[in-house]
PDB file of N, CA and C in Angstrom:
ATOM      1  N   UNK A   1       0.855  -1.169   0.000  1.00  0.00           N
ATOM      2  CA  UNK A   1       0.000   0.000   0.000  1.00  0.00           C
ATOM      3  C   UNK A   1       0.903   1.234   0.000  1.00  0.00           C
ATOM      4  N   UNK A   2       0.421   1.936  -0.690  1.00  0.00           N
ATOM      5  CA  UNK A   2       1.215   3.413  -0.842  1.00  0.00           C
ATOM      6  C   UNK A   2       1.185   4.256   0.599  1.00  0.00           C
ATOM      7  N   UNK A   3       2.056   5.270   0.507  1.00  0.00           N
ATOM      8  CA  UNK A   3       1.845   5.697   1.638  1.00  0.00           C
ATOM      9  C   UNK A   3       0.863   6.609   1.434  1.00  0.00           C
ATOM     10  N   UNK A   4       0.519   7.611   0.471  1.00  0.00           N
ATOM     11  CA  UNK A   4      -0.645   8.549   0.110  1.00  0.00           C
ATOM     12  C   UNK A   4      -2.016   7.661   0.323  1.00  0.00           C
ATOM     13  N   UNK A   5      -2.162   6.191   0.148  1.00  0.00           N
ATOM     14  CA  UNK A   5      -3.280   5.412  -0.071  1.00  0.00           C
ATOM     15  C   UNK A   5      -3.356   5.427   1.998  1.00  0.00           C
ATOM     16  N   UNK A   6      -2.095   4.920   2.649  1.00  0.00           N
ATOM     17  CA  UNK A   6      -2.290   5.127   4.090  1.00  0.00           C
ATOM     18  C   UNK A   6      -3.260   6.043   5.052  1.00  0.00           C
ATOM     19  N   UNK A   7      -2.546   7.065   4.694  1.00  0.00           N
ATOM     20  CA  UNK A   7      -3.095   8.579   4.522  1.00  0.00           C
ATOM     21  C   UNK A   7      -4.273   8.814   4.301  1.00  0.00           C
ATOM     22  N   UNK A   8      -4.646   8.326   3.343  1.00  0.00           N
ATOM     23  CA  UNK A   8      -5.878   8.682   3.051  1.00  0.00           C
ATOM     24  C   UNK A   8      -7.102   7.766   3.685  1.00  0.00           C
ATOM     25  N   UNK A   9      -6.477   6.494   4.066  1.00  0.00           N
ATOM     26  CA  UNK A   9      -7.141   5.421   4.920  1.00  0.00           C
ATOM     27  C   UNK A   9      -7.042   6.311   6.278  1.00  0.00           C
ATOM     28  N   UNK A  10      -5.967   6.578   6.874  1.00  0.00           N
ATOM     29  CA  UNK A  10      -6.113   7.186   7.849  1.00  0.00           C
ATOM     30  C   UNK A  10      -6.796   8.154   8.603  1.00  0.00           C
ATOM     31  N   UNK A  11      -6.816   8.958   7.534  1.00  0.00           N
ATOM     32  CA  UNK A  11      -7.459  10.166   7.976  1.00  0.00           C
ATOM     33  C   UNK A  11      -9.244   9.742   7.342  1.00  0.00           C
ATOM     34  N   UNK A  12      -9.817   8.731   6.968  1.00  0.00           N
ATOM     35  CA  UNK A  12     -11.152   8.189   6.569  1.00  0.00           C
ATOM     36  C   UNK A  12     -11.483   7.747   8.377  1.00  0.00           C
ATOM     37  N   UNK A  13     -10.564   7.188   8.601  1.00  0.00           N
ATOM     38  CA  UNK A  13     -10.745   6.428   9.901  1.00  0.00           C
ATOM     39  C   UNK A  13     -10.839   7.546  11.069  1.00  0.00           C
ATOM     40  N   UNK A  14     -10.123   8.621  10.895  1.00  0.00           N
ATOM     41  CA  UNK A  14      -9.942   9.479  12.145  1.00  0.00           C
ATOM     42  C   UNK A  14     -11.817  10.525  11.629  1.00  0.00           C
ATOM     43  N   UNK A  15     -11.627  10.758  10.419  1.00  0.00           N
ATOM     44  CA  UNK A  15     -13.337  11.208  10.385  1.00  0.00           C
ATOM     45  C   UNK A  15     -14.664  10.242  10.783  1.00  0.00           C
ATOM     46  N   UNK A  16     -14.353   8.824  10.966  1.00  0.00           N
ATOM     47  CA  UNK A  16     -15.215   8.302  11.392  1.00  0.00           C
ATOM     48  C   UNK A  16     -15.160   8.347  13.163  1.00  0.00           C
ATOM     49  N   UNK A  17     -14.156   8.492  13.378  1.00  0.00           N
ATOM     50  CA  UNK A  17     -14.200   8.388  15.245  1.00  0.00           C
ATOM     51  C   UNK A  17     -14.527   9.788  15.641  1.00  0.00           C
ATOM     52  N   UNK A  18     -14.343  10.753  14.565  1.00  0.00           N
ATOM     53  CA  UNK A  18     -14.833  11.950  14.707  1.00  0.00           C
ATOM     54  C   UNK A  18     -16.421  12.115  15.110  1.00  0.00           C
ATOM     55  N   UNK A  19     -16.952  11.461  13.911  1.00  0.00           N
ATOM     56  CA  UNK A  19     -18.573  10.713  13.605  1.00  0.00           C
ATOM     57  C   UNK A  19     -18.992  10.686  15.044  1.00  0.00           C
ATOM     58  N   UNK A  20     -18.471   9.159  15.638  1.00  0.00           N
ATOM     59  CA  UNK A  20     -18.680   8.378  16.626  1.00  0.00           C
ATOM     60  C   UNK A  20     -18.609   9.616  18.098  1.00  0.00           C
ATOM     61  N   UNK A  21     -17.964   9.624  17.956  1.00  0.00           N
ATOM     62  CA  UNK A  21     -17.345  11.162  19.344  1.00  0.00           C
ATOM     63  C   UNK A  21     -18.560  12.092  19.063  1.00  0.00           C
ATOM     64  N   UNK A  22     -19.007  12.521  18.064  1.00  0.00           N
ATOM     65  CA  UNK A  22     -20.022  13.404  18.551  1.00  0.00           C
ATOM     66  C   UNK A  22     -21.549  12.815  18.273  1.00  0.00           C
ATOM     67  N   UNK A  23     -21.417  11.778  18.022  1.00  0.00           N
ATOM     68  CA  UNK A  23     -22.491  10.797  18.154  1.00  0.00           C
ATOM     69  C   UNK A  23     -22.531  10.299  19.600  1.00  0.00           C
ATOM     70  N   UNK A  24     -21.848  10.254  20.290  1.00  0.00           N
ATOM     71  CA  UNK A  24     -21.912   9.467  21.852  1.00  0.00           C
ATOM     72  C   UNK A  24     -21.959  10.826  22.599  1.00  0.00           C
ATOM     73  N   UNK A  25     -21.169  11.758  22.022  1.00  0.00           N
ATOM     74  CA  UNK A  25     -21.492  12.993  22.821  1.00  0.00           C
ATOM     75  C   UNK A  25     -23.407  13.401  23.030  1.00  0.00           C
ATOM     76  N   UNK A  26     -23.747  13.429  21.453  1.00  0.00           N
ATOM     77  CA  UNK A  26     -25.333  13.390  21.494  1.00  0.00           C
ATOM     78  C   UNK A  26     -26.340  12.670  22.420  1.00  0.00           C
ATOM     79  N   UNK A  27     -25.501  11.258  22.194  1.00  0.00           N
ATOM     80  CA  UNK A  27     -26.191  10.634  22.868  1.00  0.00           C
ATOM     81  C   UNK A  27     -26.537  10.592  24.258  1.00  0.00           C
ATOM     82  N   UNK A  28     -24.807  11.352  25.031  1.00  0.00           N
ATOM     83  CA  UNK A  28     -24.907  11.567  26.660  1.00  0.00           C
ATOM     84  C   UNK A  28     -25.771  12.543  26.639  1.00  0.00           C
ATOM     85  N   UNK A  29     -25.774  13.494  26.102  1.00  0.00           N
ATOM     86  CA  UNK A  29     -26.688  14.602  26.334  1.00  0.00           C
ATOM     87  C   UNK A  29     -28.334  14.299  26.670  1.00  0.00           C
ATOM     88  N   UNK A  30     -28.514  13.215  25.775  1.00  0.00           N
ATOM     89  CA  UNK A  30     -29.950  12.554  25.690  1.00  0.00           C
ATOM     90  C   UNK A  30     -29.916  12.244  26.922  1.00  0.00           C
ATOM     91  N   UNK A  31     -29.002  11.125  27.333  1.00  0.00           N
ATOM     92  CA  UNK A  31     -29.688  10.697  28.269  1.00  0.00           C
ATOM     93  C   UNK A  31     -29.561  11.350  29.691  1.00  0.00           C
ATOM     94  N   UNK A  32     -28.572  12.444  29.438  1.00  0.00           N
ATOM     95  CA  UNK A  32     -28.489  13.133  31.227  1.00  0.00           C
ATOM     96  C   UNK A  32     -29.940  13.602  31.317  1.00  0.00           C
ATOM     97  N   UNK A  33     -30.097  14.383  29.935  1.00  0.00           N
ATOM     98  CA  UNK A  33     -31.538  14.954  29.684  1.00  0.00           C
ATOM     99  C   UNK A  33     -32.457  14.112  30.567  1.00  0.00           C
ATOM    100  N   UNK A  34     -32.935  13.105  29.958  1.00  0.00           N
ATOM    101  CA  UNK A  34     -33.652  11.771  30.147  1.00  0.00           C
ATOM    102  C   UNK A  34     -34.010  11.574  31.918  1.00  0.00           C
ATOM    103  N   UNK A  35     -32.715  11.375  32.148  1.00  0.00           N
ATOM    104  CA  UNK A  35     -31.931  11.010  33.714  1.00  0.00           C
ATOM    105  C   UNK A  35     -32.438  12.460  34.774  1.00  0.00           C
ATOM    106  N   UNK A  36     -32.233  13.456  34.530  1.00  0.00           N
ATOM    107  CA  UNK A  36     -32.959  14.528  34.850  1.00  0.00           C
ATOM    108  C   UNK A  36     -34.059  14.721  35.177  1.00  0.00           C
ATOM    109  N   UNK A  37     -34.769  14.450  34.211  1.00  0.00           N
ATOM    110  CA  UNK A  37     -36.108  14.423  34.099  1.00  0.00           C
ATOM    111  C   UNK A  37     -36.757  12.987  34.657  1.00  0.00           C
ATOM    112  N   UNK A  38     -36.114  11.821  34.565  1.00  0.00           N
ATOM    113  CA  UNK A  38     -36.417  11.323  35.767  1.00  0.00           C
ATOM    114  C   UNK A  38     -36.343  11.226  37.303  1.00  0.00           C
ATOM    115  N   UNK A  39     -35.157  12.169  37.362  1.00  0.00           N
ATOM    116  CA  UNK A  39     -34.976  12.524  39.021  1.00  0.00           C
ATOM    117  C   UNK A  39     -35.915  13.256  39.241  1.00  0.00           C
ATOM    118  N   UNK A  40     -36.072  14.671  38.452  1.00  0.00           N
ATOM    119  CA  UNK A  40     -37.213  15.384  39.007  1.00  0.00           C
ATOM    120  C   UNK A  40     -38.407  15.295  39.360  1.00  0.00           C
ATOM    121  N   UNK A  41     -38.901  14.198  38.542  1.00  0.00           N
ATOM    122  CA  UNK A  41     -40.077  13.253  38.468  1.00  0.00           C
ATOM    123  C   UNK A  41     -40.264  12.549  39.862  1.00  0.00           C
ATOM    124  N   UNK A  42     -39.153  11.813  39.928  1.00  0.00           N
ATOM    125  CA  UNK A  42     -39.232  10.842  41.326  1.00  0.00           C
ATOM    126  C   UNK A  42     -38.993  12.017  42.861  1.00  0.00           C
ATOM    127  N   UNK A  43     -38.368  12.761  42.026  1.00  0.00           N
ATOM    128  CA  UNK A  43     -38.348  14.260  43.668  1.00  0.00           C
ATOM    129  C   UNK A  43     -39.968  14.685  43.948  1.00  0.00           C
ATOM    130  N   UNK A  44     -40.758  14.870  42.777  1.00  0.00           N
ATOM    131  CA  UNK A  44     -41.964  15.025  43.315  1.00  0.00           C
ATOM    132  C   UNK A  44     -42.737  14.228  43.738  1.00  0.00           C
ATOM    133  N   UNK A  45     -42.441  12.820  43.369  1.00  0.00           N
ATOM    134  CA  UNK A  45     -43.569  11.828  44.066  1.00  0.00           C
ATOM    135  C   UNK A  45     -43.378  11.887  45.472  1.00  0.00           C
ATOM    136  N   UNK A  46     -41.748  11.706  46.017  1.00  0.00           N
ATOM    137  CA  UNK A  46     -41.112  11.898  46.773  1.00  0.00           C
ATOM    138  C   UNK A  46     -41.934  12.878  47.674  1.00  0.00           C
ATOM    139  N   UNK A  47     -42.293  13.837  47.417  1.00  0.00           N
ATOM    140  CA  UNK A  47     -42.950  15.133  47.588  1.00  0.00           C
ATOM    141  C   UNK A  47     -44.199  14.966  48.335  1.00  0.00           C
ATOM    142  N   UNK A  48     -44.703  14.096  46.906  1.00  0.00           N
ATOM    143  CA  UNK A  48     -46.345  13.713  47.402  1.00  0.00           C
ATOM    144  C   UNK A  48     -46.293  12.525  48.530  1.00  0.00           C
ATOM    145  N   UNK A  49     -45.563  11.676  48.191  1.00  0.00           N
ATOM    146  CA  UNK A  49     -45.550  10.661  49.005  1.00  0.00           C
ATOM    147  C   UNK A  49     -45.834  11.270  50.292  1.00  0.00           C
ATOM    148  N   UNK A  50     -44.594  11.813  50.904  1.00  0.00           N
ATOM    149  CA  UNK A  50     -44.373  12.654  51.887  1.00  0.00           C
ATOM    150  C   UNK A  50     -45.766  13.444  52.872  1.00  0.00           C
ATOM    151  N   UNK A  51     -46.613  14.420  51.646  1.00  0.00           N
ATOM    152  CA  UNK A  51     -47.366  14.490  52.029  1.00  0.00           C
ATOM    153  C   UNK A  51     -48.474  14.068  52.078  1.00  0.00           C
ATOM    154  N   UNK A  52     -48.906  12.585  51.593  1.00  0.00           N
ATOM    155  CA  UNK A  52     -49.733  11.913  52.178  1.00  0.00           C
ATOM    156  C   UNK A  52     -49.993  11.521  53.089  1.00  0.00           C
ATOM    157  N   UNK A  53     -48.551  10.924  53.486  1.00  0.00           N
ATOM    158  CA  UNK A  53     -48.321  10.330  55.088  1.00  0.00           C
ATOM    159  C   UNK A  53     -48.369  11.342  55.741  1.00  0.00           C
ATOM    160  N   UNK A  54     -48.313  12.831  55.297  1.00  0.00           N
ATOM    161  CA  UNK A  54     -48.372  13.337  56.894  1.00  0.00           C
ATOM    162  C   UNK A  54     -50.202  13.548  57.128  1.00  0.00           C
ATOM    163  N   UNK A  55     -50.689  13.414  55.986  1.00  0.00           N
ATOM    164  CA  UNK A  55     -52.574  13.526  56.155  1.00  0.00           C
ATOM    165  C   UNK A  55     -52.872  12.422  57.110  1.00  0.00           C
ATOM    166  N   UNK A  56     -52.409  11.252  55.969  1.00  0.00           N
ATOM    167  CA  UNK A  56     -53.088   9.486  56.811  1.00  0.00           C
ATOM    168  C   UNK A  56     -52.299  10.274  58.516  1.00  0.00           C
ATOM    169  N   UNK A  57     -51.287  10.270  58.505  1.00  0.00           N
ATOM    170  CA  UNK A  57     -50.949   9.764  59.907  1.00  0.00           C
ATOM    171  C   UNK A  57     -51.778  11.441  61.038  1.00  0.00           C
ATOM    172  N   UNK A  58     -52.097  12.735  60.228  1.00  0.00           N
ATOM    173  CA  UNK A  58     -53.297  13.234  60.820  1.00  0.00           C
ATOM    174  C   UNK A  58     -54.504  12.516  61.513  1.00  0.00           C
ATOM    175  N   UNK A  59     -55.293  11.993  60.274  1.00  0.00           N
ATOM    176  CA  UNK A  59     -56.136  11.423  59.795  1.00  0.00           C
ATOM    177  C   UNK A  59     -56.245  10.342  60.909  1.00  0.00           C
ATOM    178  N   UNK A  60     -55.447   9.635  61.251  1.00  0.00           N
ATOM    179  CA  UNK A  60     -55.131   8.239  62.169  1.00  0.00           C
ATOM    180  C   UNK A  60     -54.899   9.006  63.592  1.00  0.00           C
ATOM    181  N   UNK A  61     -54.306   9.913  64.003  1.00  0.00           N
ATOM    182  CA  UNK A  61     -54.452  10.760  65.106  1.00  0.00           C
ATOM    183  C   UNK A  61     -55.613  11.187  65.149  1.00  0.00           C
ATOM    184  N   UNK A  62     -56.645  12.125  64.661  1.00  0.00           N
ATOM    185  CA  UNK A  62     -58.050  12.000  64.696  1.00  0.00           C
ATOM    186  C   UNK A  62     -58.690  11.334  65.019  1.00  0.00           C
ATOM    187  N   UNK A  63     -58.972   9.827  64.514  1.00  0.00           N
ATOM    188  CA  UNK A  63     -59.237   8.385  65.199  1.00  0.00           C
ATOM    189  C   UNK A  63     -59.175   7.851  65.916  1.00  0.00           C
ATOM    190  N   UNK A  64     -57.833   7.880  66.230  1.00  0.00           N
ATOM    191  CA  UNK A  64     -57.287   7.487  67.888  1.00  0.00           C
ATOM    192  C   UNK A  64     -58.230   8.158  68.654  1.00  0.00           C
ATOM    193  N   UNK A  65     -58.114   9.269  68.557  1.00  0.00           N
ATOM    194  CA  UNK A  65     -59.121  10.732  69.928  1.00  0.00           C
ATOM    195  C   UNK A  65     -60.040  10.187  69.776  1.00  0.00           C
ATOM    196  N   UNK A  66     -60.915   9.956  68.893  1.00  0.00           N
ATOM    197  CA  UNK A  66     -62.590  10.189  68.562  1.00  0.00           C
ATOM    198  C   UNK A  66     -62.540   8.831  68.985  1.00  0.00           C
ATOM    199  N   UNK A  67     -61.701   7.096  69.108  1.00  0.00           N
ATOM    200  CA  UNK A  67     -62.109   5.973  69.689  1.00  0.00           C
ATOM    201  C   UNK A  67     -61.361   6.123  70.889  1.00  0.00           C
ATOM    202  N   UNK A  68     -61.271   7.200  71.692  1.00  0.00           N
ATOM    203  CA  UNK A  68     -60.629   7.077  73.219  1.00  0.00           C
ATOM    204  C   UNK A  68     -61.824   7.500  73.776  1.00  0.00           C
ATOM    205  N   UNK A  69     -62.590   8.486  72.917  1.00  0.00           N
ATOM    206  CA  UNK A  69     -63.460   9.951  73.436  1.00  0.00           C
ATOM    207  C   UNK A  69     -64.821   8.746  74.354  1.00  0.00           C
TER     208      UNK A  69
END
């Protein structure tokens, strides 16, 4: 193989990892995106969760009184 034919293999190969590199770059982006938006998601259930239990366990203090009363 020539060396100009090298060369020219070479630098085919370095534009494809080029490709690849900002193809995986894209792709992290997606998924921090993704990943984000599922944390925030689970922070609010988190949220609600939270304040359910503090109703029920109202709610269950109320009960208690009213079956002592």
């Amino acid at each position: 193989m020539s060396e100009n034919n090298e060369i020219n293999e070479l630098a085919e190969i370095i534009k494809g990892l080029e490709k690849m590199s900002g193809d995986l770059e894209g792709l992290n982006r997606k998924f921090k995106e993704g990943f984000d938006k599922v944390n925030n998601r689970l922070g609010k259930i988190d949220a609600n969760s939270k304040e359910v239990l503090e109703r029920l366990t109202k709610i269950n203090a109320n009960l208690e009184r009213k079956s002592k009363s």
